[in-house]
Protein backbone atom coordinates (compact mmCIF):
# COMPACT_ATOMS: atom_id res chain seq x y z
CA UNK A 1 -93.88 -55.82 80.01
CA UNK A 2 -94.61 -54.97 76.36
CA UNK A 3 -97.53 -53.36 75.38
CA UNK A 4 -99.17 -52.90 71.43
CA UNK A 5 -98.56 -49.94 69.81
CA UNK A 6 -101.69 -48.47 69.26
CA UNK A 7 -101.45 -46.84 65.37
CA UNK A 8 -99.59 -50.30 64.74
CA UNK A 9 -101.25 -52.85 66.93
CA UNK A 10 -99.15 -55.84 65.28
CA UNK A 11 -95.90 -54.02 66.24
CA UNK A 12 -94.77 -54.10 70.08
CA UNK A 13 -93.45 -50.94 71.71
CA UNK A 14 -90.25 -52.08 74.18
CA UNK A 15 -89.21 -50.40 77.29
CA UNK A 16 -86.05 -51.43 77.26
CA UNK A 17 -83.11 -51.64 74.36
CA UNK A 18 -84.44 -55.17 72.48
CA UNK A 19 -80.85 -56.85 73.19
CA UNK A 20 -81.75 -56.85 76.81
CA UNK A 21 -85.58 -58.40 76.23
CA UNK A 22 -85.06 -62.71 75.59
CA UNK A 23 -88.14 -62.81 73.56
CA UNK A 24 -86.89 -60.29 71.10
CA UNK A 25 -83.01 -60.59 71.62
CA UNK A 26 -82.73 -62.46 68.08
CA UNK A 27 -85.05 -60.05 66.20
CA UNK A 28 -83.69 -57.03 63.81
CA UNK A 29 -84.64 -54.27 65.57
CA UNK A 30 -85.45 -50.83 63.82
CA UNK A 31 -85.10 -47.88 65.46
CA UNK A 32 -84.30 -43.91 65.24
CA UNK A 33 -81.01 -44.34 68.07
CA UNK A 34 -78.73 -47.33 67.68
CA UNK A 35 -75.56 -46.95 70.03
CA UNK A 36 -73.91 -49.58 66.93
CA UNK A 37 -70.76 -47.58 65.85
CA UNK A 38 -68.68 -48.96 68.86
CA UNK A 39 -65.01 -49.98 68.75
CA UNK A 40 -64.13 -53.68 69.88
CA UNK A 41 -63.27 -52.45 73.48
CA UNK A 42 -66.40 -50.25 73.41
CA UNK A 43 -68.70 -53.06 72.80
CA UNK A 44 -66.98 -55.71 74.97
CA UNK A 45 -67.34 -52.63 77.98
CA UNK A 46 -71.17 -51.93 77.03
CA UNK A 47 -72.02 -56.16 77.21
CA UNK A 48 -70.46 -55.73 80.76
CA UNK A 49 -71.95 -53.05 82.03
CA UNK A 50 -75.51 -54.31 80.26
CA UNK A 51 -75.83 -51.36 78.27
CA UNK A 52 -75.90 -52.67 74.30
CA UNK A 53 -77.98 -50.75 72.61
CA UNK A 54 -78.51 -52.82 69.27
CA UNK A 55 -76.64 -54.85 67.46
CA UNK A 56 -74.14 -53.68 64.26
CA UNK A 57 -74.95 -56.81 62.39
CA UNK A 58 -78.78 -56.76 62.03
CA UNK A 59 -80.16 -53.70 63.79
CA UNK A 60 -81.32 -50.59 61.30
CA UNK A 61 -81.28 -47.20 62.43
CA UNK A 62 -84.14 -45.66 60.27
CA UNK A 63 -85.08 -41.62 59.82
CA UNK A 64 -87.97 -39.57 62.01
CA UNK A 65 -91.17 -38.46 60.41
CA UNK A 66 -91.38 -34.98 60.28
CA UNK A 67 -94.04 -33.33 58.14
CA UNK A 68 -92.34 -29.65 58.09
CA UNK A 69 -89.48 -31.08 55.74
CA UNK A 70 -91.49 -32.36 53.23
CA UNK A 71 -93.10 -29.76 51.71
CA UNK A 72 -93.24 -28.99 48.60
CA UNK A 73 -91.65 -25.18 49.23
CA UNK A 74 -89.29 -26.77 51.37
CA UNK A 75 -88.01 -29.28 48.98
CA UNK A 76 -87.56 -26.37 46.42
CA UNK A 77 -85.92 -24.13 48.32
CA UNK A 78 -83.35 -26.79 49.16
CA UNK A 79 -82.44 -26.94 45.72
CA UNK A 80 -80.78 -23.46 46.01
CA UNK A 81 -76.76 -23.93 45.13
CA UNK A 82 -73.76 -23.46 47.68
CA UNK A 83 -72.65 -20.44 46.11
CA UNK A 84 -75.77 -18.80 46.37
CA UNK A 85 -75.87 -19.25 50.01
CA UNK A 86 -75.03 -16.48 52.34
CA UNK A 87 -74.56 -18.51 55.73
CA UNK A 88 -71.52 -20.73 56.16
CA UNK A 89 -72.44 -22.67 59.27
CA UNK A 90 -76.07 -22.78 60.86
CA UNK A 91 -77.38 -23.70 64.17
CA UNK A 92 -80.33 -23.25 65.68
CA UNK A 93 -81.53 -24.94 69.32
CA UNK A 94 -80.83 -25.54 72.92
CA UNK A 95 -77.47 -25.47 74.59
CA UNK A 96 -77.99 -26.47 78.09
CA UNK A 97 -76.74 -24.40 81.27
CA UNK A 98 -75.25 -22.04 77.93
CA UNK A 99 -77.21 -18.46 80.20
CA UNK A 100 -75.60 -19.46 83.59
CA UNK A 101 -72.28 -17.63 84.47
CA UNK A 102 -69.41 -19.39 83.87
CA UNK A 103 -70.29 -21.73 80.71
CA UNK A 104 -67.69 -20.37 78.83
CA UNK A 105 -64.86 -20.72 81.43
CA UNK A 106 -65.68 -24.65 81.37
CA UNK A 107 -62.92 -27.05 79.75
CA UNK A 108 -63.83 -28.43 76.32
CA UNK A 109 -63.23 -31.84 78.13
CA UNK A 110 -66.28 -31.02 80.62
CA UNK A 111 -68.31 -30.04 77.70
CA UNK A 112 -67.58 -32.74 75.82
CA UNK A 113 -68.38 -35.23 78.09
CA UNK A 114 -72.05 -33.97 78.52
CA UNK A 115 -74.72 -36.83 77.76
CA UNK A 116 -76.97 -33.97 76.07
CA UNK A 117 -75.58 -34.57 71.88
CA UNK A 118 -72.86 -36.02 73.32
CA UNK A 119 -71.60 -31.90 74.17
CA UNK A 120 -71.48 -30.94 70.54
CA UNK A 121 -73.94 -28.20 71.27
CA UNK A 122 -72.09 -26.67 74.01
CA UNK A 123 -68.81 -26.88 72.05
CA UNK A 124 -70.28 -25.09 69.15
CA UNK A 125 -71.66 -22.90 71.61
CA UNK A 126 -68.77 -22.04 73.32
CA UNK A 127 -66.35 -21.62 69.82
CA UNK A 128 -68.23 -20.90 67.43
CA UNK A 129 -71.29 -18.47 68.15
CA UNK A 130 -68.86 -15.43 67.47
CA UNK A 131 -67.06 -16.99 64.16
CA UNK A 132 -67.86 -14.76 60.82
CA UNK A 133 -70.55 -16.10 58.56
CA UNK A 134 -71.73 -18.61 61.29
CA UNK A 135 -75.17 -18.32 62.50
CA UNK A 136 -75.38 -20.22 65.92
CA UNK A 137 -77.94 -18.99 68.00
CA UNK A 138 -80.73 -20.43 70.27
CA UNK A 139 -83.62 -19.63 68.04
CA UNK A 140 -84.94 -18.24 64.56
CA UNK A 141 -87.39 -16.24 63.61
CA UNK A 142 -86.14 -17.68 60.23
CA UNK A 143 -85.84 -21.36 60.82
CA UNK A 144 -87.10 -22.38 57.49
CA UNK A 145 -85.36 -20.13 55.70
CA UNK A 146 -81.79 -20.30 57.45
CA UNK A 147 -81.69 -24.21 56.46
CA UNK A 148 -82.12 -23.37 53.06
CA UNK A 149 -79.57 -20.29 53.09
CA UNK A 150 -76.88 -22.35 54.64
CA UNK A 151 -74.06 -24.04 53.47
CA UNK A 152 -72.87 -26.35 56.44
CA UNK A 153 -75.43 -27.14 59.40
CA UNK A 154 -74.87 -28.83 62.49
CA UNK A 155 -76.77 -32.21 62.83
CA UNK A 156 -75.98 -32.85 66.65
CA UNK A 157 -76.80 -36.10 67.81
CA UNK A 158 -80.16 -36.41 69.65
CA UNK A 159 -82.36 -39.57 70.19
CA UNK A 160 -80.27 -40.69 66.96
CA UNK A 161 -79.21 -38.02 64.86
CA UNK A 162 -82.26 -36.08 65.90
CA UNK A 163 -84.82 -34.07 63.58
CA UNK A 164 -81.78 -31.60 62.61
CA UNK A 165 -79.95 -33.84 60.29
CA UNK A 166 -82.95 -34.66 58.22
CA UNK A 167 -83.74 -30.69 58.12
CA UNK A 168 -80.30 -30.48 56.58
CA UNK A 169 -80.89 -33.17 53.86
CA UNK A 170 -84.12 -31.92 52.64
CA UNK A 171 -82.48 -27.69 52.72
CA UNK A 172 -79.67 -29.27 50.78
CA UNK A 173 -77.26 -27.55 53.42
CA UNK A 174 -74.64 -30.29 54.11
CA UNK A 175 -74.60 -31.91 57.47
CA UNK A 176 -71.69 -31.92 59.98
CA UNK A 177 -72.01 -35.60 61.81
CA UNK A 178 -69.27 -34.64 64.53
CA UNK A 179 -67.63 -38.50 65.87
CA UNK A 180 -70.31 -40.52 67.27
CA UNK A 181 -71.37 -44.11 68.39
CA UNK A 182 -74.99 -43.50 67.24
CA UNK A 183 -75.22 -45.17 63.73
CA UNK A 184 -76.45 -43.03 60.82
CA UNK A 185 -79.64 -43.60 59.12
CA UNK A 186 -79.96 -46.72 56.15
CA UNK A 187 -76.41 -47.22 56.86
CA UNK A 188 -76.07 -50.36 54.73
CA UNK A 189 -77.71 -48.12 52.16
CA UNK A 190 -76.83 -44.52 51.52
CA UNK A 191 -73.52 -43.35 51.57
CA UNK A 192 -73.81 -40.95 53.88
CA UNK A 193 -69.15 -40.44 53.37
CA UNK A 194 -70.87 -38.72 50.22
CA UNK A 195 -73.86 -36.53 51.71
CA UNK A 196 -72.10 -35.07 54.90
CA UNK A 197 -69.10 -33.75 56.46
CA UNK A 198 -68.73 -37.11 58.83
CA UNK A 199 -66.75 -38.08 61.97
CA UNK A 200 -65.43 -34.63 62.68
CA UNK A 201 -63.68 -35.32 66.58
CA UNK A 202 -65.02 -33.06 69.20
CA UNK A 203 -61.76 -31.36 70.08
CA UNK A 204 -61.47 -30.44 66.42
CA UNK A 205 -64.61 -28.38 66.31
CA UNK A 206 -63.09 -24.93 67.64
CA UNK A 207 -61.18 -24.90 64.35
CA UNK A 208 -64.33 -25.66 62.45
CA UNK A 209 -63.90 -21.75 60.36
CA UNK A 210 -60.09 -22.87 58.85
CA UNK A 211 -61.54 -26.18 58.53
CA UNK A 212 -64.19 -25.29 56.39
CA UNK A 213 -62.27 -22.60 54.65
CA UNK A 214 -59.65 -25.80 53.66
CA UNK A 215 -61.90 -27.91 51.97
CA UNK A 216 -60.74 -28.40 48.62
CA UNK A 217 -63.06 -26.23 45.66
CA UNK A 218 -66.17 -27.70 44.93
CA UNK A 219 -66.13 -30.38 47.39
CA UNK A 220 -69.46 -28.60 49.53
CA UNK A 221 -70.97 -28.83 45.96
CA UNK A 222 -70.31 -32.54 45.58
CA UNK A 223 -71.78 -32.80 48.90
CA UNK A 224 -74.53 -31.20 47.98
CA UNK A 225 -75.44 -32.86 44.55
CA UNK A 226 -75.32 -36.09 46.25
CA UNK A 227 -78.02 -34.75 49.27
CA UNK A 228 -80.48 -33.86 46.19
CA UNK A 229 -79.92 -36.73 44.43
CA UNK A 230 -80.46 -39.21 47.85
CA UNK A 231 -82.75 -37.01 49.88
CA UNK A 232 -86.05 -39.09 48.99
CA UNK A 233 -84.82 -41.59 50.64
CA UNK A 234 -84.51 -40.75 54.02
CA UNK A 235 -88.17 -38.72 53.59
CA UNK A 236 -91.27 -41.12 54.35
CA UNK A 237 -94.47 -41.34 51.77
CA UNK A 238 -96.59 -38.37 52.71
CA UNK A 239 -93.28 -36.38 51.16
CA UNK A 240 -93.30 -38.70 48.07
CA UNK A 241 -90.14 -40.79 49.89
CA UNK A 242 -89.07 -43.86 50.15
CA UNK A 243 -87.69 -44.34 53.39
CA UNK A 244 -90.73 -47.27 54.20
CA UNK A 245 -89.04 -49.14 50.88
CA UNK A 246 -85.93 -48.95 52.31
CA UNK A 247 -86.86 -49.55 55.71
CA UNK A 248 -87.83 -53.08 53.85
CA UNK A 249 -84.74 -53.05 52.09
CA UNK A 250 -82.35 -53.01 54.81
CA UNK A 251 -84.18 -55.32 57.50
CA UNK A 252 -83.79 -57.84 54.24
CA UNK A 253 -80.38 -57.23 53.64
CA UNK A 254 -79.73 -58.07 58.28
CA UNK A 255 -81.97 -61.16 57.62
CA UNK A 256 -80.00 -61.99 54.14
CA UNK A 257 -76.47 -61.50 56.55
CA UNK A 258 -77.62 -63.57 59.46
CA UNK A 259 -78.79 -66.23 57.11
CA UNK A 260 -75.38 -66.37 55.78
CA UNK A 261 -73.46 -66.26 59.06
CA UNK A 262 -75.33 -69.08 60.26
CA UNK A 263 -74.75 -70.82 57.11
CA UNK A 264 -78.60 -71.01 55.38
CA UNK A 265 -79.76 -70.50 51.95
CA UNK A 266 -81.21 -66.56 51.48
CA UNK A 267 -84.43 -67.44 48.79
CA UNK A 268 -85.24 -63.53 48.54
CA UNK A 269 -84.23 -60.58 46.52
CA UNK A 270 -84.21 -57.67 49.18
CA UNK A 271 -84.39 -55.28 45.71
CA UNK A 272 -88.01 -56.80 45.05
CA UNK A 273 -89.23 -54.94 48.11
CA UNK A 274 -88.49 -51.43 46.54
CA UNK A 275 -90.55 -49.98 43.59
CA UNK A 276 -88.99 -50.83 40.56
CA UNK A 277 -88.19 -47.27 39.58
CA UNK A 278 -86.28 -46.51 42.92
CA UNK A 279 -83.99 -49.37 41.59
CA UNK A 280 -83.66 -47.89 38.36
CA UNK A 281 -83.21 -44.73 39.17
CA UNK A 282 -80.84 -45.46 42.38
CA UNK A 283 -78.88 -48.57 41.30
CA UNK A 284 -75.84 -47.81 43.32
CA UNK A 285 -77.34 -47.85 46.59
CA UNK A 286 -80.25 -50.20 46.03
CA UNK A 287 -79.74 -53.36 45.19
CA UNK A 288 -79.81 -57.05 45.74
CA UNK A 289 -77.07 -58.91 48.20
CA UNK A 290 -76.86 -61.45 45.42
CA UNK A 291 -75.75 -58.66 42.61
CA UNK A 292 -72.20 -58.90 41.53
CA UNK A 293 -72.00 -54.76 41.73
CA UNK A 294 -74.40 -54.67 44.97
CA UNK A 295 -72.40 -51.86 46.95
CA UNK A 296 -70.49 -53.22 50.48
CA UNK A 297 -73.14 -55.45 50.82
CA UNK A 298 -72.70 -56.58 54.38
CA UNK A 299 -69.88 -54.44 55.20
CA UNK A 300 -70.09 -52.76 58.51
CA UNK A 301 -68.44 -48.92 57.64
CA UNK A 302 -66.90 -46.88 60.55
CA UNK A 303 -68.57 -43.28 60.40
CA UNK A 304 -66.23 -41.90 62.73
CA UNK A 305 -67.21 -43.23 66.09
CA UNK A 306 -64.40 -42.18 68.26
CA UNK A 307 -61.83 -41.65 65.73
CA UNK A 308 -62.80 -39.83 63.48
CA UNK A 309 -62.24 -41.19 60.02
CA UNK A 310 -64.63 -43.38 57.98
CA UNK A 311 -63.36 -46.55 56.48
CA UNK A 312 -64.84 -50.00 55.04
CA UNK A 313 -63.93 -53.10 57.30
């Protein structure tokens, strides 16, 4: 059964994924972890097996709350540059079964098939914990203060893409999404092929240092001017964000798309739901369906899922 949530008694909390609950199986769900970024074989196997987790066509995958991001010292010290950054690739947490003997004798193709982020942990773990100007360890006394003094930081999958990808947007320290079939946050939204290094494959994270070290000049900068100039939008009002606007914005733009598909007439403009200065100030990103510049509107983009690259279909 459902129950109400208690800070949001209108909502209803769901025990199971909402494509597998009748009452709700027609209703845009919004949630932190969408499995969405499937393949056509890897969808048709997950409706067999019962184990959909959203849908791609009206389901958002939003950001978590999390208070220690959105301060106001945080914020500023995420505005430091990429060349003034001593760390080239941070990570800080967990790697399961990483003390016991033998971890590092396993096969990358054991690791990788952990359910735990999907075993890009333990493969960072495993390659990387050695490499020069890579921090990976299993704790900081420095947490803050790494995130902000990094240039690259891993953002493993979690429930979603976890708190560690939205520590990396507000430090300005670019995100590596390694290939997933978790859906990024605001994906109709923010473009995300801008703000991070995305869809890296699994077996190609031992070569992460001369991968790194290839990217053409100036290209982490990019990166990073687009993560300041986006970054209040994944961040949620008691950080000055706008990530409950856009929450609005997107579950408009699903309805506007399913309204279409099933051939109605949309009446709304999803861009009314945002503060008028977000629209002015982020026109690219933020707009109506019915605008002749509105960006991919309705376009489902590949962020790597199990191939790797990122393209518009």
């Amino acid at each position: 059964p459902t129950s109400p949530s208690p800070r949001f008694p209108r909502h209803r909390a769901l025990p199971f994924p909402p494509a597998q609950v009748a009452g709700v199986r027609d209703s845009i769900a919004v949630a932190h972890y969408l499995l969405t970024n499937l393949s056509a074989a890897e969808r048709a196997a997950a409706r067999r097996q019962s184990q959909s987790c959203g849908s791609r066509l009206k389901d958002v995958p939003v950001p978590p709350h999390l208070p220690a991001v959105g301060s106001a010292r945080f914020l500023s010290s995420g505005l430091r540059p990429a060349s003034r950054r001593r760390i080239a690739f941070f990570f800080a947490g967990n790697v399961p079964d990483s003390t016991l003997p033998g971890f590092d004798a396993r096969t990358d193709a054991d690791l990788g098939a952990e359910a735990y982020s999907e075993g890009v942990r333990q493969l960072v773990w495993k390659h990387l914990r050695s490499a020069a100007g890579f921090r990976v360890v299993p704790r900081s006394a420095t947490y803050a203060d790494d995130w902000a003094d990094a240039k690259v930081c891993l953002a493993p999958m979690g429930v979603g893409w976890g708190i560690r990808l939205l520590w990396a947007v507000a430090a300005g320290c670019v995100p590596l999404m390694a290939s997933s079939r978790v859906a990024p946050w605001f994906d109709r939204a923010l473009p995300w092929e801008q703000m991070a290094i995305l869809g890296v494959p699994k077996q190609d994270l031992q070569r992460l240092p001369t991968t790194l070290a290839a990217l053409p000049d100036g290209a982490l900068e990019q990166k990073q001017r687009a993560l300041w100039r986006f970054r209040m939008l994944v961040l949620w009002p008691p950080a000055g964000g706008l990530a409950y606007h856009v929450t609005l914005y997107e579950v408009c733009l699903r309805a506007a798309g399913l309204a279409r598909r099933r051939g109605a007439v949309w009446g709304w403009d999803c861009a009314q739901l945002l503060p008028p200065s977000a629209v002015e100030e982020f026109p690219e990103v933020l707009q109506s369906p019915a605008s002749p510049t509105a960006r991919a509107f309705g376009a489902r983009r590949d962020w790597g899922g199990t191939t790797g690259r990122h393209r518009d279909r």
